[in-house]
Protein backbone atom coordinates (compact mmCIF):
# COMPACT_ATOMS: atom_id res chain seq x y z
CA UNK A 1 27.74 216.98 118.94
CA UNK A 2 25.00 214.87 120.82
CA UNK A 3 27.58 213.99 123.76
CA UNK A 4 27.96 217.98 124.08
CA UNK A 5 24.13 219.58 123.37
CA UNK A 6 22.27 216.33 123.35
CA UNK A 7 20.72 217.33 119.80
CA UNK A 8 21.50 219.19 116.95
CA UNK A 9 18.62 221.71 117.63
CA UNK A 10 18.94 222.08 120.83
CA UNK A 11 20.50 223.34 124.12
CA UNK A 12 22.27 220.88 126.62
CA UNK A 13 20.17 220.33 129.15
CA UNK A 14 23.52 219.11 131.59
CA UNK A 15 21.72 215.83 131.66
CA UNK A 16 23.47 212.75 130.27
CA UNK A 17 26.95 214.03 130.19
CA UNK A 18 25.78 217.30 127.57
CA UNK A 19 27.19 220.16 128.77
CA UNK A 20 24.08 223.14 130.14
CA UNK A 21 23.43 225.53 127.47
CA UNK A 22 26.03 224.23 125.07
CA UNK A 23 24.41 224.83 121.59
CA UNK A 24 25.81 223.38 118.34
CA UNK A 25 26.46 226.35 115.87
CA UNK A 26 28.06 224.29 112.90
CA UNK A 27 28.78 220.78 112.39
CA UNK A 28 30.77 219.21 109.94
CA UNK A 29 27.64 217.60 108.18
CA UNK A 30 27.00 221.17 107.27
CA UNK A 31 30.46 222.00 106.39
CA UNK A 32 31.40 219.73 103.97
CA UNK A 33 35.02 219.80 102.46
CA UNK A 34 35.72 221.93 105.40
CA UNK A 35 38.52 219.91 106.89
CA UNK A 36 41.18 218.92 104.36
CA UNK A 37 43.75 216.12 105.35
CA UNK A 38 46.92 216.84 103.42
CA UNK A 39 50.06 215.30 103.10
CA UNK A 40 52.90 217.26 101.94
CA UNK A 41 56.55 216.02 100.45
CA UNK A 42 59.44 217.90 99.76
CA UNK A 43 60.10 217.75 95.75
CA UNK A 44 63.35 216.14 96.45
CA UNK A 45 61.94 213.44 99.07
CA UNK A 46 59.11 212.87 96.26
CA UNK A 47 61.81 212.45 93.38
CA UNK A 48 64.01 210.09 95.45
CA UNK A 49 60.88 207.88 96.46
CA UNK A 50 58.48 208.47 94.02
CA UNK A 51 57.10 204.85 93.96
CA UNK A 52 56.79 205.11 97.79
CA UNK A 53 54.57 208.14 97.43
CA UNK A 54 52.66 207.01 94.98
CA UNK A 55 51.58 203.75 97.37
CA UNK A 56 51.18 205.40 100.18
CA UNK A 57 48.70 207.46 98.38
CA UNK A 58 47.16 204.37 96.67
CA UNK A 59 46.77 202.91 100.25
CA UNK A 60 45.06 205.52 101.49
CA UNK A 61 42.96 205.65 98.49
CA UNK A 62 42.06 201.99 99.32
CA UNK A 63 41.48 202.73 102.49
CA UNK A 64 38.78 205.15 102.14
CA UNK A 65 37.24 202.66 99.61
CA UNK A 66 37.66 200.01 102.43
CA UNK A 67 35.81 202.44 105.58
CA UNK A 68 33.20 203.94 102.94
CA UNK A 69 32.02 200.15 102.14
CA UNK A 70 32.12 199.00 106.07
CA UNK A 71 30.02 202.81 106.96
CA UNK A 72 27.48 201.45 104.13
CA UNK A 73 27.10 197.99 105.07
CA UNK A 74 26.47 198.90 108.84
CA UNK A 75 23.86 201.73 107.54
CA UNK A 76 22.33 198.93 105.60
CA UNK A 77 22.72 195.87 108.14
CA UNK A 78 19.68 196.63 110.65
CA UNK A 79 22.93 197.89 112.89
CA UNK A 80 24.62 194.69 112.86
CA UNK A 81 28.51 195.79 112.66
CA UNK A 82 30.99 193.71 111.58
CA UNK A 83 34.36 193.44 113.37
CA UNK A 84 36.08 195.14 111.40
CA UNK A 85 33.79 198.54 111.40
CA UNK A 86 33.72 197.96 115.77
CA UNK A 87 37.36 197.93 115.31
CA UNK A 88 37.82 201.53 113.51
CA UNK A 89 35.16 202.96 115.50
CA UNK A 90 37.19 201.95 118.63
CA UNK A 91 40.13 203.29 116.97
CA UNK A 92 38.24 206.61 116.51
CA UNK A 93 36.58 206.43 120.18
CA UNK A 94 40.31 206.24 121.64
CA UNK A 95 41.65 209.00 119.84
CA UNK A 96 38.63 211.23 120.94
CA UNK A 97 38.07 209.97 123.99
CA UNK A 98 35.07 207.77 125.63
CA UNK A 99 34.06 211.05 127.32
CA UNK A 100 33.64 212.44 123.87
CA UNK A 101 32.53 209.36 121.61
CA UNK A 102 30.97 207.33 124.67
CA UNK A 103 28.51 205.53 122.19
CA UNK A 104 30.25 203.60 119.02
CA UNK A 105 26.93 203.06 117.38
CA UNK A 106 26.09 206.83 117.32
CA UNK A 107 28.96 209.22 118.39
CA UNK A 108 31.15 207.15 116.14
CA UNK A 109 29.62 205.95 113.43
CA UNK A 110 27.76 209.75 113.31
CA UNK A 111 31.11 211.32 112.81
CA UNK A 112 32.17 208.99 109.95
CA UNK A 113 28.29 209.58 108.28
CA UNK A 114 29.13 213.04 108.38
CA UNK A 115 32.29 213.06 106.43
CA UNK A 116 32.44 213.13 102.27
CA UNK A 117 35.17 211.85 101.13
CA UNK A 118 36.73 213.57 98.23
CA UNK A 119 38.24 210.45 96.47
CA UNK A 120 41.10 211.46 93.54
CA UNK A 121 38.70 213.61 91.38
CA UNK A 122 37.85 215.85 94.80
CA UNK A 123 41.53 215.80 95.35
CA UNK A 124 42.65 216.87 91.71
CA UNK A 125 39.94 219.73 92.29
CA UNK A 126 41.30 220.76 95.90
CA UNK A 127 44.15 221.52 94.47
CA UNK A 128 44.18 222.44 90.59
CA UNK A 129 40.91 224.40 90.33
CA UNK A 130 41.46 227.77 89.83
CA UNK A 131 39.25 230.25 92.25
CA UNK A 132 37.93 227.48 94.22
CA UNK A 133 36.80 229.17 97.38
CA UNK A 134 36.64 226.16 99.32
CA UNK A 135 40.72 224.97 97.25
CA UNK A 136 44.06 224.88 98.74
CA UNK A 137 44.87 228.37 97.80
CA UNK A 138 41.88 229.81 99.86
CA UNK A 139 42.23 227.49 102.58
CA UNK A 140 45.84 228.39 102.25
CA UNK A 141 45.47 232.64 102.11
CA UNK A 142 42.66 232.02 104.78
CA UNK A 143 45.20 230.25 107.35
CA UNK A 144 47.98 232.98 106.38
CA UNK A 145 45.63 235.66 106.93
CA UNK A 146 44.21 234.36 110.17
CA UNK A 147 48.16 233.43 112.01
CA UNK A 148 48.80 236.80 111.02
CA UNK A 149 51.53 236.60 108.58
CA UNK A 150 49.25 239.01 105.71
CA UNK A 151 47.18 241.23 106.45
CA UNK A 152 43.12 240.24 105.12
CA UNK A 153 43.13 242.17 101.62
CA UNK A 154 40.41 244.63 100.82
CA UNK A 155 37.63 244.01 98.04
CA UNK A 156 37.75 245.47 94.42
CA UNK A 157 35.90 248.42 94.29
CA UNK A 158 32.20 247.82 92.42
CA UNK A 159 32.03 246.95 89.93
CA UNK A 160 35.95 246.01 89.80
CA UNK A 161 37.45 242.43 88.81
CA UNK A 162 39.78 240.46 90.26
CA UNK A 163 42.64 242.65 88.56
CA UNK A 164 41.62 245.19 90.66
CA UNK A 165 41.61 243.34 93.85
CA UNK A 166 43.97 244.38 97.04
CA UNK A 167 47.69 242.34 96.84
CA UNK A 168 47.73 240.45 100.28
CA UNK A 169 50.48 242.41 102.69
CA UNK A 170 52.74 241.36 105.29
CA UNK A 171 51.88 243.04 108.35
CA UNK A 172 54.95 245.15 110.15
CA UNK A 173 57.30 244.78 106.90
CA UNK A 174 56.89 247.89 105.34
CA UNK A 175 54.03 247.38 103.05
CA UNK A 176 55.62 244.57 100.98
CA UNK A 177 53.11 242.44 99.18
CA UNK A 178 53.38 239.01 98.57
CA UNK A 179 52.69 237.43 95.10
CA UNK A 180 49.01 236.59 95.32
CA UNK A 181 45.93 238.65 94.73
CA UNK A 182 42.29 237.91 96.41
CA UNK A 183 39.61 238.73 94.07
């Protein structure tokens, strides 16, 4: 965001490698449990391996235990950044790029400050709470909606529930409706 407006609240200014006139119009420290990191298994791969599954989700559990703690202690260390934290902030500059993330200290370290991490709880919620706009069924009728395969439902009439919301329908296949119903 700063590599590409130079601030938040401001136009680029082309100076400094920000591009002239870019303007930020949402960030992720606004958006919040926008981005959702998923892995998926088939029910027969997860049968045959459960105890694989189950530690590679424990690991990455651990993990985010392991890069919340080192994001902390930097906040709190007078930035002094322990070898370990330089080393996943490299890792992070060289998957974006130093053109991107030229600064570890505050391209880097920015992007993991803006990120909550849902732990297990957030998880369970993502996926098990019913009508959670921000869930995996929106996300998931909001990314079938927008590749085209149904078309965007229309809203209950007013005063109408969710019972008398529009069934989502599949473009180009003769009106058929698929089993789920946008309130």
């Amino acid at each position: 965001m700063i590599g590409l407006a130079g601030r938040p609240d401001s136009a680029g200014t082309g100076a400094e490698g920000a591009v002239k006139g870019a303007r930020v119009v949402v960030s992720a420290a606004e958006l919040n449990r926008s981005v959702a990191d998923v892995y998926a298994v088939r029910k027969d791969d997860f049968d045959a391996h459960r105890d694989q599954c189950e530690a590679l989700v424990a690991g990455w559990l651990a993990g985010r235990e392991r890069v919340v703690k080192l994001r902390n202690d930097f906040e709190a260390g007078n930035g002094r950044m322990s070898p370990e934290y330089r080393k996943l902030l490299e890792s992070a500059q060289g998957v974006f790029g130093k053109d991107v993330m030229p600064n570890l200290e505050v391209d880097a370290h920015g992007l993991l400050l803006d990120c909550q991490f849902a732990n297990l709880p957030g998880q369970i919620e993502f996926f098990r709470t019913e009508g959670n706009l921000v869930g995996f069924d929106a996300k998931l009728v909001e990314n079938l909606i927008a590749g085209g395969a149904f078309d965007a439902p229309q809203a209950p009439a007013a005063g109408g529930d969710a019972e008398g919301a529009e069934p989502l329908r599949r473009p180009g296949r003769g009106g058929q409706t698929g089993d789920r119903r946008i309130p």
